[in-house]
Protein backbone atom coordinates (compact mmCIF):
# COMPACT_ATOMS: atom_id res chain seq x y z
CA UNK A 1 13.81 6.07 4.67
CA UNK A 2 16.66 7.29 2.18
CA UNK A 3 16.77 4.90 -1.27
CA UNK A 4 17.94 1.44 -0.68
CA UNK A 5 20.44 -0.53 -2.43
CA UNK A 6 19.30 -3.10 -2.06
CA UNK A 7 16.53 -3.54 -4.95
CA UNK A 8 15.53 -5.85 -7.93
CA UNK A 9 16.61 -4.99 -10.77
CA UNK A 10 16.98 -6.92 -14.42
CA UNK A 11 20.21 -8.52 -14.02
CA UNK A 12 18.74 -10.53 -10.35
CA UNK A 13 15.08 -10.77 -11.29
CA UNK A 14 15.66 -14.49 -12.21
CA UNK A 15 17.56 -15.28 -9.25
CA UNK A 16 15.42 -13.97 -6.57
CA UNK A 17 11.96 -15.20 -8.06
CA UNK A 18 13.70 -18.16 -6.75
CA UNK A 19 14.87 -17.06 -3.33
CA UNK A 20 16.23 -14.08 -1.45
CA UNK A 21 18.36 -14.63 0.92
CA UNK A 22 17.48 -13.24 4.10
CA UNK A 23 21.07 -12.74 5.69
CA UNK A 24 21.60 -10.57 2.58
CA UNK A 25 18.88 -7.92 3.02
CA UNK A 26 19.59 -4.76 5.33
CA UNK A 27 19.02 -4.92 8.63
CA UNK A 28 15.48 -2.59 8.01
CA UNK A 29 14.58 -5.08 5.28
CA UNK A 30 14.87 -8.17 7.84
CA UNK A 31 12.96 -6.29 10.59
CA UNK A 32 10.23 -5.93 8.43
CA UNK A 33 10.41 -9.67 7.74
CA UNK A 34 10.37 -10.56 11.17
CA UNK A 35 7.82 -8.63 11.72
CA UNK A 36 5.40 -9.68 9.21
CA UNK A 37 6.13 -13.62 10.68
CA UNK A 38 5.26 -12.78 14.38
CA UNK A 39 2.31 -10.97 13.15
CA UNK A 40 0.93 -14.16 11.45
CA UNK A 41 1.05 -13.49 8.10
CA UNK A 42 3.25 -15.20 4.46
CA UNK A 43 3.39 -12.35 2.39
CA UNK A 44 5.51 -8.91 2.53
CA UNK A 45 5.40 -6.44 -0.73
CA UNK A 46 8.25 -3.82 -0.54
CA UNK A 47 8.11 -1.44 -3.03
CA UNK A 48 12.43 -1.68 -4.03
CA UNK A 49 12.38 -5.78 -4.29
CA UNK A 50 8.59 -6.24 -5.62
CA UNK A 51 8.89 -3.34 -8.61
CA UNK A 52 12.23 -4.01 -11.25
CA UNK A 53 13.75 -0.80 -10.57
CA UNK A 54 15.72 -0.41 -14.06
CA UNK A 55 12.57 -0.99 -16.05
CA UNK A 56 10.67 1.94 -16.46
CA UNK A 57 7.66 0.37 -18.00
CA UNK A 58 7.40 -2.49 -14.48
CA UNK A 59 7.33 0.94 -12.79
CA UNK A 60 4.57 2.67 -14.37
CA UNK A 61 2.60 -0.70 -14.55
CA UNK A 62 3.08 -1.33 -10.64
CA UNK A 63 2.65 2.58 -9.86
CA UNK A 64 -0.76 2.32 -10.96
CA UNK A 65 -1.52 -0.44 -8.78
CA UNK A 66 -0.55 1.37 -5.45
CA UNK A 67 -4.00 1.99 -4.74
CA UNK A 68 -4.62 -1.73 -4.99
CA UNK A 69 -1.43 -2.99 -2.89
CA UNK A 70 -2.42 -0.26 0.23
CA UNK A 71 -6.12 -0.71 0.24
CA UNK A 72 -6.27 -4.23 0.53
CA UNK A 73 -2.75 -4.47 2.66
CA UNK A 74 -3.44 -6.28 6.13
CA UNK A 75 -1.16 -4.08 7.76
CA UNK A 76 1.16 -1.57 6.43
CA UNK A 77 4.56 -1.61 8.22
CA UNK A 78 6.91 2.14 7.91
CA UNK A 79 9.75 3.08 10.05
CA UNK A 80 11.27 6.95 10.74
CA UNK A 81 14.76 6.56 9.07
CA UNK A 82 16.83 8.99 7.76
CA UNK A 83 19.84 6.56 7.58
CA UNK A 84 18.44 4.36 4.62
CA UNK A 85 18.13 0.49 5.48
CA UNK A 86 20.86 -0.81 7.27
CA UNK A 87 20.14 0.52 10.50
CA UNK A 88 17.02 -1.63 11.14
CA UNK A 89 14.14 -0.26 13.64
CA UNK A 90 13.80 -3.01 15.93
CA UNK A 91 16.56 -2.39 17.65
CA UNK A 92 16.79 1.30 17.76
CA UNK A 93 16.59 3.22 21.00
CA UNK A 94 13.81 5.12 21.18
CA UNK A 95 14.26 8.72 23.45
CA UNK A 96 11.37 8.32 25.87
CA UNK A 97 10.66 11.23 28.09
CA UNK A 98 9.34 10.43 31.78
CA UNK A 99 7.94 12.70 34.58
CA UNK A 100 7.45 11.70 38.13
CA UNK A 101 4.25 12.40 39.39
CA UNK A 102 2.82 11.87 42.98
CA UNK A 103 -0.68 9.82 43.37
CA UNK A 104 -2.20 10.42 46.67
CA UNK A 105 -5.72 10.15 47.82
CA UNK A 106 -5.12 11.95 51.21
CA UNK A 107 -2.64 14.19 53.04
CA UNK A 108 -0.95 11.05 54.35
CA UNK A 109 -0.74 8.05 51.66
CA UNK A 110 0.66 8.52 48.50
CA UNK A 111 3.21 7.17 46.28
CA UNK A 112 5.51 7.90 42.94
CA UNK A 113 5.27 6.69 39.54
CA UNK A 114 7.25 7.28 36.26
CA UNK A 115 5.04 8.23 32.94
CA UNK A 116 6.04 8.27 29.78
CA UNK A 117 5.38 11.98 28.81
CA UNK A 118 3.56 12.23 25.63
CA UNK A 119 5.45 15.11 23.80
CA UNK A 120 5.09 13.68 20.13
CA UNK A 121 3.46 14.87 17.39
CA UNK A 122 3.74 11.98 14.31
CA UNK A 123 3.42 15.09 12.09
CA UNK A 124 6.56 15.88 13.30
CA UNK A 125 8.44 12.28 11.65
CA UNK A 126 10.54 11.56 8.71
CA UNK A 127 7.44 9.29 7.54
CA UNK A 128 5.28 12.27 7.58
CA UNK A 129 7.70 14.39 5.28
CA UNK A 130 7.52 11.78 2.37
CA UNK A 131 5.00 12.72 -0.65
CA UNK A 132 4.59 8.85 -1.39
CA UNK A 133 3.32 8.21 1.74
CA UNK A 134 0.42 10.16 1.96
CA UNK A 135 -1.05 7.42 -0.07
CA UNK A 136 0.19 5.00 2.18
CA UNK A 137 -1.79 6.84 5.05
CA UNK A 138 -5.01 7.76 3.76
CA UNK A 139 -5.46 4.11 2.02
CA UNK A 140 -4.05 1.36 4.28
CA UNK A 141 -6.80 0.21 6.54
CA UNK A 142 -4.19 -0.57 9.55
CA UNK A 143 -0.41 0.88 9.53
CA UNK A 144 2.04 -0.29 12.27
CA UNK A 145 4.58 3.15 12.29
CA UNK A 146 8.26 2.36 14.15
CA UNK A 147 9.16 6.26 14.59
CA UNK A 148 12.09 7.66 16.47
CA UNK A 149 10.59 8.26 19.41
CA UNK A 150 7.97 5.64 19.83
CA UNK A 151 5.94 2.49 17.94
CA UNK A 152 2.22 3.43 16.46
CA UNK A 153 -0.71 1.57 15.58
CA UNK A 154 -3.14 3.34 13.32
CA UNK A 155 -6.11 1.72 11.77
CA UNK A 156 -10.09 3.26 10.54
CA UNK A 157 -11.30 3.77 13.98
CA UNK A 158 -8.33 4.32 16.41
CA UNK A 159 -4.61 5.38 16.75
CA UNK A 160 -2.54 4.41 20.06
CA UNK A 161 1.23 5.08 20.57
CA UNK A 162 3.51 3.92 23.39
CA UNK A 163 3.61 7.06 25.65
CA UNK A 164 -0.66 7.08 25.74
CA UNK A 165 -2.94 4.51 26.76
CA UNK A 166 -5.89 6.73 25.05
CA UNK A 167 -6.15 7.28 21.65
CA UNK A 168 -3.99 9.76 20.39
CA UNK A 169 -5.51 12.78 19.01
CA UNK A 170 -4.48 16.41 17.58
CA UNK A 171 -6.12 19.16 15.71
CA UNK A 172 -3.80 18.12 12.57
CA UNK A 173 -4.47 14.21 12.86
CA UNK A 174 -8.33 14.65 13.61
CA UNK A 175 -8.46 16.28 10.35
CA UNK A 176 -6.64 13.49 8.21
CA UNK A 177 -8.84 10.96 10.40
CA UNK A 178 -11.63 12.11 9.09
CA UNK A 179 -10.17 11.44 5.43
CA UNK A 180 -8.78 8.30 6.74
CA UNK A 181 -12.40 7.11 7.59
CA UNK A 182 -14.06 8.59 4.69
CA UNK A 183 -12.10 6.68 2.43
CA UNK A 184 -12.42 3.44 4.25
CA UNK A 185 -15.59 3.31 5.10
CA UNK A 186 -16.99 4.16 1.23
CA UNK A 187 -13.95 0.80 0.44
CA UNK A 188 -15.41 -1.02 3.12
CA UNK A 189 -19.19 -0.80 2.44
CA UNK A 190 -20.04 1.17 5.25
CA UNK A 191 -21.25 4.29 3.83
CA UNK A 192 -23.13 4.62 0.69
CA UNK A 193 -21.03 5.57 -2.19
CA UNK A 194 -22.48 8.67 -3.34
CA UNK A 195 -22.43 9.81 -6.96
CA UNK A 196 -19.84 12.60 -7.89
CA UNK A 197 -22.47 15.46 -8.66
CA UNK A 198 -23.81 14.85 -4.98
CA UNK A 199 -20.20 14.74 -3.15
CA UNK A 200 -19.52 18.58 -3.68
CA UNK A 201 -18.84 18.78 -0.07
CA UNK A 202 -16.57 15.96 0.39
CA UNK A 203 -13.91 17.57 -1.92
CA UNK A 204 -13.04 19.23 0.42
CA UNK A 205 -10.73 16.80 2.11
CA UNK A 206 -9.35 16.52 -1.93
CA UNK A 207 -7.95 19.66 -1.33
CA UNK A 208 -6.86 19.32 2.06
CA UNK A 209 -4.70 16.04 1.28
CA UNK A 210 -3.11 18.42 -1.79
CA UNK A 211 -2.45 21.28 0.41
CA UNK A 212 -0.37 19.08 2.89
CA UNK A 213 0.81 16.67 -0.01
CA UNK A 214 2.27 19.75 -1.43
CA UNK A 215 4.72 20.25 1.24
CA UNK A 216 6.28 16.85 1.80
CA UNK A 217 9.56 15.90 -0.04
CA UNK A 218 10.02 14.07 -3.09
CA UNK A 219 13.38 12.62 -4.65
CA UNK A 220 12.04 12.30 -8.48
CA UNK A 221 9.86 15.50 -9.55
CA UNK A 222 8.16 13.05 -12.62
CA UNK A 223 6.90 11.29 -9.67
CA UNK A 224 4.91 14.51 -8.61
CA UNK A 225 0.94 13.04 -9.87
CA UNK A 226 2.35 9.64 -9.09
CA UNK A 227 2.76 9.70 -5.75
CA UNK A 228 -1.01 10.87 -5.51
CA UNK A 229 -2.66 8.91 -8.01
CA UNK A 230 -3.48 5.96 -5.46
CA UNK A 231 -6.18 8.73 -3.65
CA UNK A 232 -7.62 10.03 -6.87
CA UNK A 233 -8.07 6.53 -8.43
CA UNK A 234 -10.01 6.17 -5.13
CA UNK A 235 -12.14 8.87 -5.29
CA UNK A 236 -12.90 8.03 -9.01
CA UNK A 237 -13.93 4.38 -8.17
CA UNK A 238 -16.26 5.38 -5.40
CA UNK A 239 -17.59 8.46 -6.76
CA UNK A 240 -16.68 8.81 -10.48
CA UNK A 241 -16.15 12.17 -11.93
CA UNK A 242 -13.23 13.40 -14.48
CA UNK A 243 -9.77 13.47 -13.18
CA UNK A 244 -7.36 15.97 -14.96
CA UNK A 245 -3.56 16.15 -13.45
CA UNK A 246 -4.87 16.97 -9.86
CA UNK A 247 -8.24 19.00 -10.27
CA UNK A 248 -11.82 17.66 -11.40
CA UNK A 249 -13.17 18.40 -14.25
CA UNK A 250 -16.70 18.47 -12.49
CA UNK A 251 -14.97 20.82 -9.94
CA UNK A 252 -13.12 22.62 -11.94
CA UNK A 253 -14.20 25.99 -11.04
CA UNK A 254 -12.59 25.64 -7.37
CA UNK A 255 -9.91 23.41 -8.70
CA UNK A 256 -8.18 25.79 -10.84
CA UNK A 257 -8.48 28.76 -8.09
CA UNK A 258 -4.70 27.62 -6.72
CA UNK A 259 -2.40 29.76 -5.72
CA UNK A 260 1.42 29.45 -4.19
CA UNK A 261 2.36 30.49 -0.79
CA UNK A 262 5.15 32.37 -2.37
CA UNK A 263 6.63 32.26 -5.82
CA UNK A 264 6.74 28.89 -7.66
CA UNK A 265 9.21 27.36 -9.40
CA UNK A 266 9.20 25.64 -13.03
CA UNK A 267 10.38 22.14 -13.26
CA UNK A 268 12.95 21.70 -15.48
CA UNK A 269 10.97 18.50 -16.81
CA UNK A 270 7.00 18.62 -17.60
CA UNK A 271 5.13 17.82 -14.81
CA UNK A 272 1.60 18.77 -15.81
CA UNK A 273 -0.42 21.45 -17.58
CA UNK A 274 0.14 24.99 -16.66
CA UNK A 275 -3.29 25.01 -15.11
CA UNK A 276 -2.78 22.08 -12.63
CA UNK A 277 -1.09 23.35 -9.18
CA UNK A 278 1.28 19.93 -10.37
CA UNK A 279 2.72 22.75 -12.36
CA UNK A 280 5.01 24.21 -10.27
CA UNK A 281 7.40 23.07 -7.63
């Protein structure tokens, strides 16, 4: 959601190694807690208490480690807030759109039902308009997404949400699945890591992820490579190669053929070279 004020910073650091009071955290903060309990598990890492946020130099250190924290998550937990953290998404009433159909097997017998019509798109969320969690998609083996319409369950080999009982599919999501399961499978062991010269092909879904990445929202432009790192520290540790502020150096004949829908902007702050399509906002 929106930034939280509820975060870690120097002056509480010493306080809450020792405890954190859960009737103190917003509402969003405790769902997730509750959460994390009924699914079984000790541990919850959330990215405003677990990084110092007044210490520059805990946030490049933990920054780097995104990669690690989403890969080898259980489950990643997000909800579709605009309102920041104290509205909470366990409570919040979904809008769930029915339509009455008729079953019949003759002219004679039949009989009504209520369906949950499946008009949703998660392309269409809050969550999917966020540059840092791209990452958060593409690496995290299972996510468990609260949005404003309904609850979905991502993970490798499936997604389900509440208005389908089949697995939820669309020409935009089949695309990122297939990223999803490329990068998985080469973490997981099952697919051969390949050596850079021989993955030519799969770069492909490089510049796919940067082509969408590119049009999500982000609150701190410094945070522009950042909030993609995670994925190219990925493909480096699987497949090697060179990586130069968001094109490959063994690639670099397609990576530097970018060009803006439209005219770019200059950052007031340095992003990245001039050549790097992190150049311009």
């Amino acid at each position: 959601g929106t930034k939280s004020r509820f975060v870690t910073v120097s002056s509480n650091i010493e306080a809450w190694m020792c405890s954190i009071p859960l009737q103190d955290m917003p509402p969003t903060f405790q769902d997730a807690v509750y959460t994390t309990r009924q699914l079984g598990y000790r541990y919850l890492w959330i990215d405003s208490l677990c990084i110092i946020q007044d210490d520059h130099q805990d946030w490049v250190a933990e920054s780097t480690r995104m990669r690690e924290y989403y890969k080898h998550a259980a489950i990643t937990i997000s909800c579709d807030s605009t309102s920041g953290d104290d509205v909470g998404f366990l409570k919040h009433e979904r809008k769930v759109e029915t339509l009455s159909v008729i079953l019949s097997s003759n002219d004679e017998v039949g009989f009504r039902r209520q369906v949950r019509w499946p008009k949703f798109q998660k392309r269409d969320t809050f969550i999917s308009e966020r540059a840092w969690t791209l990452q958060e998609f593409v690496l995290s083996p299972r996510s468990l997404s609260y949005t404003s319409q309904q609850i979905v369950w991502e993970c490798h080999t499936r997604k389900y949400c509440e208005s389908s009982e089949n697995s939820l599919e669309d020409s935009h999501l089949s695309q990122f699945w297939g990223t999803k399961r490329f990068f998985l499978a080469l973490a997981t062991g099952r697919q051969q890591v390949l050596k850079f010269g021989h993955v030519f092909h799969h770069l492909f879904r490089w510049y796919n992820l940067v082509n969408d990445y590119r049009l999500r929202d982000l609150t701190y432009g410094q945070d522009f490579l950042p909030a993609i790192s995670g994925i190219a520290r990925e493909i480096k540790a699987q497949a090697g190669g060179t990586y130069l502020a968001g094109i490959w150096l063994e690639d670099i004949h397609r990576g530097l053929m970018w060009a803006m829908d439209g005219a770019g902007k200059i950052p007031e702050t340095y992003h990245a070279p001039s050549w790097s399509w992190a150049s311009l906002q």
